[in-house]
Protein backbone atom coordinates (compact mmCIF):
# COMPACT_ATOMS: atom_id res chain seq x y z
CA UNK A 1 0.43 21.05 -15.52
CA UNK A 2 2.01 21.34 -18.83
CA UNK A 3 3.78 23.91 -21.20
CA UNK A 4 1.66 26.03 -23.52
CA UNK A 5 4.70 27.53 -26.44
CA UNK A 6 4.87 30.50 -28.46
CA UNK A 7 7.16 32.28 -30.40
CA UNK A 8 8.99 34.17 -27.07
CA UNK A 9 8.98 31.08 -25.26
CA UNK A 10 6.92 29.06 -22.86
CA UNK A 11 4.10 29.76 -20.55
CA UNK A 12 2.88 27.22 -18.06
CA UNK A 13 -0.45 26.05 -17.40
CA UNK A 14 -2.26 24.39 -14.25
CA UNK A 15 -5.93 23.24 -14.15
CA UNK A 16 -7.98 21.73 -11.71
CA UNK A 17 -10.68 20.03 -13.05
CA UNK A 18 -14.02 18.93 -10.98
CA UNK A 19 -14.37 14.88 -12.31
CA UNK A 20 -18.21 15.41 -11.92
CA UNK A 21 -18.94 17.41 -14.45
CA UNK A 22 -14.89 17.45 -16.16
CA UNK A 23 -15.29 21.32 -16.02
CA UNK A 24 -12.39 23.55 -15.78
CA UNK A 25 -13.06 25.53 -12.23
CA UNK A 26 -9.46 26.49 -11.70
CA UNK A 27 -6.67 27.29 -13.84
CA UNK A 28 -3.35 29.98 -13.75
CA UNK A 29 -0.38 30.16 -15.97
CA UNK A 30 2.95 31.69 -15.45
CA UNK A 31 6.03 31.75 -17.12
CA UNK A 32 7.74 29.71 -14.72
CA UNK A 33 7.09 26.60 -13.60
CA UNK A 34 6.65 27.72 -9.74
CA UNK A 35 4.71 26.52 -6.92
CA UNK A 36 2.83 30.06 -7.29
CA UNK A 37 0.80 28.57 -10.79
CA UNK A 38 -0.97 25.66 -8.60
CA UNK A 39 -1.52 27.54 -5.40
CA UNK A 40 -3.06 30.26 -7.97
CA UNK A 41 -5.42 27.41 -9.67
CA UNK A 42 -6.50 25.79 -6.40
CA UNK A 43 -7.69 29.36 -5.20
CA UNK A 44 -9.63 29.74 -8.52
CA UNK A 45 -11.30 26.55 -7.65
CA UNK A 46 -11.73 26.73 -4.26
CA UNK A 47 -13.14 30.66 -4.83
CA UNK A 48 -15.63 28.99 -7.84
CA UNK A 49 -16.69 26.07 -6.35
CA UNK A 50 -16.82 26.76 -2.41
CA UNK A 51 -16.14 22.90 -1.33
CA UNK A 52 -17.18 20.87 1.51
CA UNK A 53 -14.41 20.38 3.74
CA UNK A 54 -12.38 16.91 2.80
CA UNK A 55 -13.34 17.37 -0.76
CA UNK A 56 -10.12 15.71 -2.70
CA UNK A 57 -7.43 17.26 -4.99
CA UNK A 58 -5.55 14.63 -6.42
CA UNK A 59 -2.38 15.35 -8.61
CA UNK A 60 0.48 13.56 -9.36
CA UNK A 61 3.90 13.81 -7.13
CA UNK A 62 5.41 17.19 -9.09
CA UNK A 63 7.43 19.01 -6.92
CA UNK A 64 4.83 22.20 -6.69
CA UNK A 65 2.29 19.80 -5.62
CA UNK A 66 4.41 18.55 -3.16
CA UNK A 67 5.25 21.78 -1.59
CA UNK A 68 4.61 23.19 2.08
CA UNK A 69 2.90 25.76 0.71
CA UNK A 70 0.69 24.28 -1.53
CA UNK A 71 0.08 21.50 1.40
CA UNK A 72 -0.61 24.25 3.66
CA UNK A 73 -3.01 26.16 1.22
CA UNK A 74 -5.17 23.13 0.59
CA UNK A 75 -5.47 22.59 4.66
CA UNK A 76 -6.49 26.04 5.15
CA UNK A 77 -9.20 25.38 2.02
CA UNK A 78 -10.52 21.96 3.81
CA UNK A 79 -9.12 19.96 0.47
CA UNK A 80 -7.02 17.10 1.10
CA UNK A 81 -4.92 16.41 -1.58
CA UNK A 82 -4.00 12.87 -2.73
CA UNK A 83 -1.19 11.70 -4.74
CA UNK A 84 -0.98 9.00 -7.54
CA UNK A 85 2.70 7.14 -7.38
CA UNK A 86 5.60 7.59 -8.74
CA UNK A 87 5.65 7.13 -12.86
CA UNK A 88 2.16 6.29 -13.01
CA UNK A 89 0.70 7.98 -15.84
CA UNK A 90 -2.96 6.66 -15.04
CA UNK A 91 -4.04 8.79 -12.11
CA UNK A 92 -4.03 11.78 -14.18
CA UNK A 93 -6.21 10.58 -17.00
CA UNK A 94 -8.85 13.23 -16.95
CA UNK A 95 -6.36 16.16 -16.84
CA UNK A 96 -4.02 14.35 -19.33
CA UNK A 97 -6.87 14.32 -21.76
CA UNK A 98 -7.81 17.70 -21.03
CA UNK A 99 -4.55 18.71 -22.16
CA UNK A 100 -4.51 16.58 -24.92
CA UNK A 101 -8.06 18.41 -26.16
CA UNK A 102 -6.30 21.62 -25.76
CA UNK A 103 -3.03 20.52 -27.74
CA UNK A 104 -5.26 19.06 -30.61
CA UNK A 105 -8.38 21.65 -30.47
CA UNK A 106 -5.95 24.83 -29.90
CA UNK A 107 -2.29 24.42 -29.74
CA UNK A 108 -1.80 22.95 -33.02
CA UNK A 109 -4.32 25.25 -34.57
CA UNK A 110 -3.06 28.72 -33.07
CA UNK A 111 0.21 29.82 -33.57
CA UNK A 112 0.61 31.98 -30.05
CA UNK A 113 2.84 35.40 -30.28
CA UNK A 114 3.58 36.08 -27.09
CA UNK A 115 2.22 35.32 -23.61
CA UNK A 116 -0.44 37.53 -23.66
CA UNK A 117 -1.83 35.85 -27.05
CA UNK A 118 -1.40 33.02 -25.30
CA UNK A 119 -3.57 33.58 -21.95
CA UNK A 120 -5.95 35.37 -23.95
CA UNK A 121 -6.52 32.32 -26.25
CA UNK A 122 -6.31 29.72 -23.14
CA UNK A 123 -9.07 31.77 -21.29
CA UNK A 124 -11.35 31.73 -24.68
CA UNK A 125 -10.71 28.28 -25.06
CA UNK A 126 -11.47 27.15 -21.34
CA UNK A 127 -14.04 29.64 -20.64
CA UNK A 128 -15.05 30.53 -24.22
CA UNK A 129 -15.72 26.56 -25.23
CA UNK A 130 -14.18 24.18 -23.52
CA UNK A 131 -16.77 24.68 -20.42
CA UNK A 132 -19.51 25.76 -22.50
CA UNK A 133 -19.89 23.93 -25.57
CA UNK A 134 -17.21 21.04 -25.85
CA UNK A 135 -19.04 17.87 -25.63
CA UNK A 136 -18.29 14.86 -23.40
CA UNK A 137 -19.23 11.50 -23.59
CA UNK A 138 -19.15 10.68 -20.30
CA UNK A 139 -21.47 13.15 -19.87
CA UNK A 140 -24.64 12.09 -22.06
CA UNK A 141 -22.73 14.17 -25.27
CA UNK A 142 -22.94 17.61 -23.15
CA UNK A 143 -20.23 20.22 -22.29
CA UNK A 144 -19.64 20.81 -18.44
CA UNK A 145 -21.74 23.53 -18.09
CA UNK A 146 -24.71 22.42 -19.29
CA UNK A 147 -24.46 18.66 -17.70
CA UNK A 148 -23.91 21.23 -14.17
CA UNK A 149 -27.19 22.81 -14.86
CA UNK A 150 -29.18 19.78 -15.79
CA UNK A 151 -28.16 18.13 -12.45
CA UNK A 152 -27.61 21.42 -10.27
CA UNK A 153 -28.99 19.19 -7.43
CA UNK A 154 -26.79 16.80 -7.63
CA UNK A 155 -24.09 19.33 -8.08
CA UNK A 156 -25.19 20.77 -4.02
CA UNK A 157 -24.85 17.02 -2.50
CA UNK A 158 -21.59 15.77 -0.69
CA UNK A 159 -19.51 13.46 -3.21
CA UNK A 160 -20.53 10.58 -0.83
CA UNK A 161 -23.98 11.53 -1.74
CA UNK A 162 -23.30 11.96 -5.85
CA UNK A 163 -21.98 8.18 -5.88
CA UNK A 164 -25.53 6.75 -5.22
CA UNK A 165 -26.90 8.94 -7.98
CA UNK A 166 -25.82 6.45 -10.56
CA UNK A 167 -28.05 4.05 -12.17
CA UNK A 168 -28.77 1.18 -10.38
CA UNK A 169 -27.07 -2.49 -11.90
CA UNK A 170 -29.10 -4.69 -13.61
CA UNK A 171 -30.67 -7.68 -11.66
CA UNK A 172 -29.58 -10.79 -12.11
């Protein structure tokens, strides 16, 4: 999660981000920082993307994560989550950076009035262009959504199946 300001104060922001294709398939904000904002991303996700049962949410050890209500949602989705440890600022790299991309590509560009400037320029930012048109490296210099449609069947495999889809190492 992090803070998104503008000039009446904060809104927060939770993603969850699918490290296949690094697209955004969940995401809520609230002006509190409440258990409410992940539950409400998860269900985004889980309503987008339809997973497998034991398909993995990993986050760090925040207290909403944490939660017997977020716990609970994610058993009643099949997702197990999975926790990085304490201070470790590593397991969170892809949604660190996403944030980071945000900060840089619309935070410091925008200056946000209220909260509903704000949601309105997060959604056109996530759904608008980062999803659609923001380029990756890690995927071949495309944005999510078209890497997702250039490997759609990769995209309907289990995760155990994705791993083997990468190229195989060079002989020695």
């Amino acid at each position: 999660m992090t803070y998104i300001p503008t000039e009446r104060g904060f809104l927060y922001l939770a993603v969850v981000l699918d490290v296949w294709s690094r697209k955004i398939v969940g995401w809520a904000m609230n002006s509190q920082l409440v258990t409410k904002i992940v539950v409400d991303a998860l269900d985004m996700a889980v309503e987008q993307r339809r997973p497998a049962d034991g398909v993995i949410h990993h986050s760090d050890q925040g207290c909403q994560y944490t939660s017997i209500e977020f716990g609970k949602r994610c058993r009643d989705a099949g997702v197990r989550p999975s926790m990085g440890s304490v201070g470790d600022c590593y397991d969170n790299a892809m949604c660190e950076s996403f944030f980071a991309t945000l900060e840089c590509e619309l935070l410091h560009r925008v200056r946000l009035t209220d909260a509903k400037h704000a949601e309105l320029a997060v959604f056109d930012f996530i759904e608008g262009f980062y999803n659609t048109h923001r380029r990756h490296s890690a995927l071949g210099n495309r944005a999510p959504a078209v890497f997702e449609r250039n490997n759609g069947a990769a995209a309907q495999e289990s995760p155990q199946q994705r791993l083997t889809l990468s190229p195989p190492k060079a002989e020695l």
